[in-house]
C-alpha atoms as a PDB file:
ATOM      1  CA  UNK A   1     -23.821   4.151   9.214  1.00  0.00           C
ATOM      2  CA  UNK A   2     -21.148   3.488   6.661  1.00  0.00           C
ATOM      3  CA  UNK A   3     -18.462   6.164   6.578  1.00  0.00           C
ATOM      4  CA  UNK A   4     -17.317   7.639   3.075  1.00  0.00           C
ATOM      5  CA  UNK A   5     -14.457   5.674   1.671  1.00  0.00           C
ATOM      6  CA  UNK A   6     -12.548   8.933   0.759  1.00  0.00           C
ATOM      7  CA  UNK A   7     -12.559  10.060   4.532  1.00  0.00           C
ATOM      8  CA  UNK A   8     -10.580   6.727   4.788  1.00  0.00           C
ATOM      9  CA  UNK A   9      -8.225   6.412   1.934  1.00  0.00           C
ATOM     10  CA  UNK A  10      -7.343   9.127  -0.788  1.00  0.00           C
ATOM     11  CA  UNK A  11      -5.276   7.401  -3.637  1.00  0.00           C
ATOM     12  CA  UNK A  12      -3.981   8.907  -6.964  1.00  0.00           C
ATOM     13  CA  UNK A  13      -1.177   9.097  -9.144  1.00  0.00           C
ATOM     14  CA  UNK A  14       0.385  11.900 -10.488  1.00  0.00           C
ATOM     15  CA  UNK A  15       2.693  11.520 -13.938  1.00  0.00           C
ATOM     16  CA  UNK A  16       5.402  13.865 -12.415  1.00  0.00           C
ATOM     17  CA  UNK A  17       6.121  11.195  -9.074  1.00  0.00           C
ATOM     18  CA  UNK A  18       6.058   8.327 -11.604  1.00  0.00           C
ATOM     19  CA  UNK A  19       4.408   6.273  -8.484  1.00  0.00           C
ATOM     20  CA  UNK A  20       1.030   5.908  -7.337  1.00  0.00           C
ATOM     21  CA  UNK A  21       0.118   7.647  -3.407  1.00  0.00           C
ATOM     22  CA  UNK A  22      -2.035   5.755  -0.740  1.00  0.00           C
ATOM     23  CA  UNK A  23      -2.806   7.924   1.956  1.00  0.00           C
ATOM     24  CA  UNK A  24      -4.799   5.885   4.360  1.00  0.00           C
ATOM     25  CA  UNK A  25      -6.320   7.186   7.802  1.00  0.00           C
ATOM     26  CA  UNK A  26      -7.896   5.589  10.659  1.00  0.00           C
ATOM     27  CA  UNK A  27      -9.590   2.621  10.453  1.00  0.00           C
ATOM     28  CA  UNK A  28     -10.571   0.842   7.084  1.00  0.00           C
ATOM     29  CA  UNK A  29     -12.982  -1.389   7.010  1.00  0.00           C
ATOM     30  CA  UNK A  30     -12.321  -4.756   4.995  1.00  0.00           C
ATOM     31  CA  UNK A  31     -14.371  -3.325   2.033  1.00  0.00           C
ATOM     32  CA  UNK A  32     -12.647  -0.213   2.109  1.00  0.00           C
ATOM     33  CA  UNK A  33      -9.403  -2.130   2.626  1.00  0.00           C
ATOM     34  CA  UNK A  34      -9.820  -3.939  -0.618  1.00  0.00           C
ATOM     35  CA  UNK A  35     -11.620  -1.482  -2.740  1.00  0.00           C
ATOM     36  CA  UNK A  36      -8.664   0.859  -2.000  1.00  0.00           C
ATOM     37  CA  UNK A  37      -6.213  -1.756  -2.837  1.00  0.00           C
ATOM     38  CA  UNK A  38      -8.128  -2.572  -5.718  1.00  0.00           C
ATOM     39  CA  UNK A  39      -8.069   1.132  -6.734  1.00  0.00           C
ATOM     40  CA  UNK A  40      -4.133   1.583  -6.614  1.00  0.00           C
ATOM     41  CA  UNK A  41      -3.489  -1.692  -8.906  1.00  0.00           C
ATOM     42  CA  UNK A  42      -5.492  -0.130 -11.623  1.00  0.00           C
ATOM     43  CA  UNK A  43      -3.591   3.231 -11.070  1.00  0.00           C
ATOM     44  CA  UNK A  44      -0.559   1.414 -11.259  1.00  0.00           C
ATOM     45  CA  UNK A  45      -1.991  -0.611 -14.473  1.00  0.00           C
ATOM     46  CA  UNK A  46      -3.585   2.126 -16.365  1.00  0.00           C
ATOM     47  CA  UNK A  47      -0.318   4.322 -16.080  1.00  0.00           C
ATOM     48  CA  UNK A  48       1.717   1.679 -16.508  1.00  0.00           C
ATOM     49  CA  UNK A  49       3.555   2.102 -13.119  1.00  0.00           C
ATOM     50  CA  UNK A  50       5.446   0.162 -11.518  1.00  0.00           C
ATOM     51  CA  UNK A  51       5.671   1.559  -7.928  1.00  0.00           C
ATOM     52  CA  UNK A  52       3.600   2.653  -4.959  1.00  0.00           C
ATOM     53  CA  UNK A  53       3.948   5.154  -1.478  1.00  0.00           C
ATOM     54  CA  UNK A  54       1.623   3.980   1.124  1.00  0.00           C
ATOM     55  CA  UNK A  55       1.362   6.268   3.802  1.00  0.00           C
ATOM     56  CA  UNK A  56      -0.276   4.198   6.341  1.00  0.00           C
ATOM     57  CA  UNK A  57       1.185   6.154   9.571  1.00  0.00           C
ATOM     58  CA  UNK A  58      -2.366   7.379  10.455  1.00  0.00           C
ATOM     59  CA  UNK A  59      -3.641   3.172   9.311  1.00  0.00           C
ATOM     60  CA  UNK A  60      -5.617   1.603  11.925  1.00  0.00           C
ATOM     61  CA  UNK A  61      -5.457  -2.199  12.128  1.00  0.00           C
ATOM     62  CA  UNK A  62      -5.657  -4.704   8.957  1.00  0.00           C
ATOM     63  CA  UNK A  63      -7.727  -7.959   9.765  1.00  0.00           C
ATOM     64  CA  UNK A  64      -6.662 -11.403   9.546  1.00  0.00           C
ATOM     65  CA  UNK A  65      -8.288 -12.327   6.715  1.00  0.00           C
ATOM     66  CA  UNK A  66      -7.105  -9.266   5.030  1.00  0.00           C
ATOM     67  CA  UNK A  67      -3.431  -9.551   5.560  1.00  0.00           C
ATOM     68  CA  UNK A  68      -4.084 -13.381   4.033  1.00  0.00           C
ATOM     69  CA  UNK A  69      -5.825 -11.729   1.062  1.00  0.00           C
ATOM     70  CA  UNK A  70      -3.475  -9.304   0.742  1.00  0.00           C
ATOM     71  CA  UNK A  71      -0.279 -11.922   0.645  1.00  0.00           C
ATOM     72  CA  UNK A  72      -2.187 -14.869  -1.429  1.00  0.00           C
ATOM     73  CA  UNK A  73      -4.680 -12.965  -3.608  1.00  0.00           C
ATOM     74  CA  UNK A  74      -3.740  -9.709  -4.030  1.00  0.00           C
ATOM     75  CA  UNK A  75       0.247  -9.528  -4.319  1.00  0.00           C
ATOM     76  CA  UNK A  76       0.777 -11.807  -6.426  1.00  0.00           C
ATOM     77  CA  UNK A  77      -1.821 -10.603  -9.090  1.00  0.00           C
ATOM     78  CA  UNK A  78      -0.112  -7.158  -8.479  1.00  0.00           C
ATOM     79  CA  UNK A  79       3.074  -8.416  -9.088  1.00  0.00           C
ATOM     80  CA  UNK A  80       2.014  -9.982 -12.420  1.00  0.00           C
ATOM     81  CA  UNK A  81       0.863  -6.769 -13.784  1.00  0.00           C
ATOM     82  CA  UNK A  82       4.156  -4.923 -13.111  1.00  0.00           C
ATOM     83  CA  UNK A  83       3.853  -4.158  -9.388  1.00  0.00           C
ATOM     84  CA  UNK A  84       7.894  -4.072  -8.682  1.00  0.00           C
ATOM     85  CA  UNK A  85       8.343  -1.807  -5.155  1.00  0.00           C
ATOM     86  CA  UNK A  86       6.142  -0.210  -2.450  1.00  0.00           C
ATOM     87  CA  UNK A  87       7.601   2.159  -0.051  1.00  0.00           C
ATOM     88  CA  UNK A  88       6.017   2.151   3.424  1.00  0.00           C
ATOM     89  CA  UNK A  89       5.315   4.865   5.566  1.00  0.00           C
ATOM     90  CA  UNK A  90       5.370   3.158   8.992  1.00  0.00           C
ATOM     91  CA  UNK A  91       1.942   2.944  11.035  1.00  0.00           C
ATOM     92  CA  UNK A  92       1.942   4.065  14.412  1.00  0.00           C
ATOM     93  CA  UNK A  93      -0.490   1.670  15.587  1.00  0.00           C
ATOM     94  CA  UNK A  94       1.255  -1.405  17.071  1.00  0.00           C
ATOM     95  CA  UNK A  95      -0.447  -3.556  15.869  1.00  0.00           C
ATOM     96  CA  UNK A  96      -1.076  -2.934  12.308  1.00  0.00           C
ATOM     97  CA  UNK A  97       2.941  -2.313  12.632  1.00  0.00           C
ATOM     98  CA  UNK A  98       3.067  -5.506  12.908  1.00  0.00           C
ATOM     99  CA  UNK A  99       0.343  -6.777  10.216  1.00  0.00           C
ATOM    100  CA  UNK A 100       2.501  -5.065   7.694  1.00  0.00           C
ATOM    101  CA  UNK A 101       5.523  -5.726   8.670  1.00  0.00           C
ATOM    102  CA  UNK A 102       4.543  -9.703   8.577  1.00  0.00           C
ATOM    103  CA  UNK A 103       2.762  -9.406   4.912  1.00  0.00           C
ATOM    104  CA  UNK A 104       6.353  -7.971   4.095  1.00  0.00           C
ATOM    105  CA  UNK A 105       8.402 -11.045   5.932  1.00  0.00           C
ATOM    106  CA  UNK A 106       6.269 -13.274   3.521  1.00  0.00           C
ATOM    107  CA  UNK A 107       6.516 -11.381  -0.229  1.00  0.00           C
ATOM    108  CA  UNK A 108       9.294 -13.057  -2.466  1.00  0.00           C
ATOM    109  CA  UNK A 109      11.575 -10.007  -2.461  1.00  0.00           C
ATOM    110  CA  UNK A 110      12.938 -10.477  -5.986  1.00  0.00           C
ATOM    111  CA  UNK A 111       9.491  -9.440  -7.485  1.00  0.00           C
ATOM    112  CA  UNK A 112       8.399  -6.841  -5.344  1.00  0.00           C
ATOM    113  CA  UNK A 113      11.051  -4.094  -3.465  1.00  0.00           C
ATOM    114  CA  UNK A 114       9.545  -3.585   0.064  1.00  0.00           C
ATOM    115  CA  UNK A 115      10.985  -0.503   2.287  1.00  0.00           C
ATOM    116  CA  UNK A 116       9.717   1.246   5.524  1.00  0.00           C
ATOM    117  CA  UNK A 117      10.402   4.531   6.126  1.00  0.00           C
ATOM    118  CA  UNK A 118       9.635   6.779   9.375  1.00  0.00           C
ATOM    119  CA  UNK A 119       8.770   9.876   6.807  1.00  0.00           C
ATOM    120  CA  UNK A 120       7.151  10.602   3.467  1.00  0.00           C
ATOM    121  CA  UNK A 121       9.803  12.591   2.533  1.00  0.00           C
ATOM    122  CA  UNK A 122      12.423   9.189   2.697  1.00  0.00           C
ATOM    123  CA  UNK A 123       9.926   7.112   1.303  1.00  0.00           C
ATOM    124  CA  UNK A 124       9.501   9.536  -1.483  1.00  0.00           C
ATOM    125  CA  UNK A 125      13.290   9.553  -2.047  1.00  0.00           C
ATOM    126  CA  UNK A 126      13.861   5.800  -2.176  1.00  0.00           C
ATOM    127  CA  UNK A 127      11.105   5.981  -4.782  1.00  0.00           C
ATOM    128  CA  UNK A 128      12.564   8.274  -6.858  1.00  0.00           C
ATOM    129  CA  UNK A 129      15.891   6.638  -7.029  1.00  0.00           C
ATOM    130  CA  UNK A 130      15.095   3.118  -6.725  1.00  0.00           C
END
């Protein structure tokens, strides 16, 4: 039984942030991880914005071959279509603590502006006057 992606991850921009939200709870599957990444780049493209707030406090774990995705695939085509900083809510979970944290080690930190934050409301903040 496949649970409903929006139970999972509820992403959206709103013209007055200027950024595009991730809100992502429990655990994602590596469809859902993808389709949801998928999702925010053509937020970010379609409002031409350059900027994201993941709240992944509530994230679950990210899979091997999804933090490699993520960091060969996925950033860098980001990146090329104006993807220029992400502000990270930090996960709770140990472990996907530390899958983030090591996509982050890895990202060439002149194209893309990575920050973790222990609240929404500093991540929000940075965002606004990065």
């Amino acid at each position: 039984m496949s649970s409903n992606s929006q139970d999972v991850y509820d992403i959206y921009f709103k013209p007055e942030d200027g950024y595009v939200t991730m809100n992502w709870k429990g655990y994602a599957t590596s469809e859902q991880f993808r389709q949801g990444t998928e999702i925010m780049l053509n937020l970010l493209i379609e409002n031409r914005a350059t900027k994201v707030l993941a709240d992944v406090e509530d994230m679950v774990i990210i899979g091997q071959d999804d933090q490699q995705w993520m960091e060969t695939q996925f950033l860098p085509r980001a990146i090329k279509f104006g993807f220029k900083a992400i502000a990270l809510v930090k996960p709770k979970n140990y472990f996907n603590k530390v899958a983030v944290e090591t996509i982050s080690y890895k990202v060439d930190k002149d194209k893309l502006a990575i920050n973790f934050f222990d609240t929404v409301e500093e991540a929000k903040e940075w965002l606004t006057g990065a």
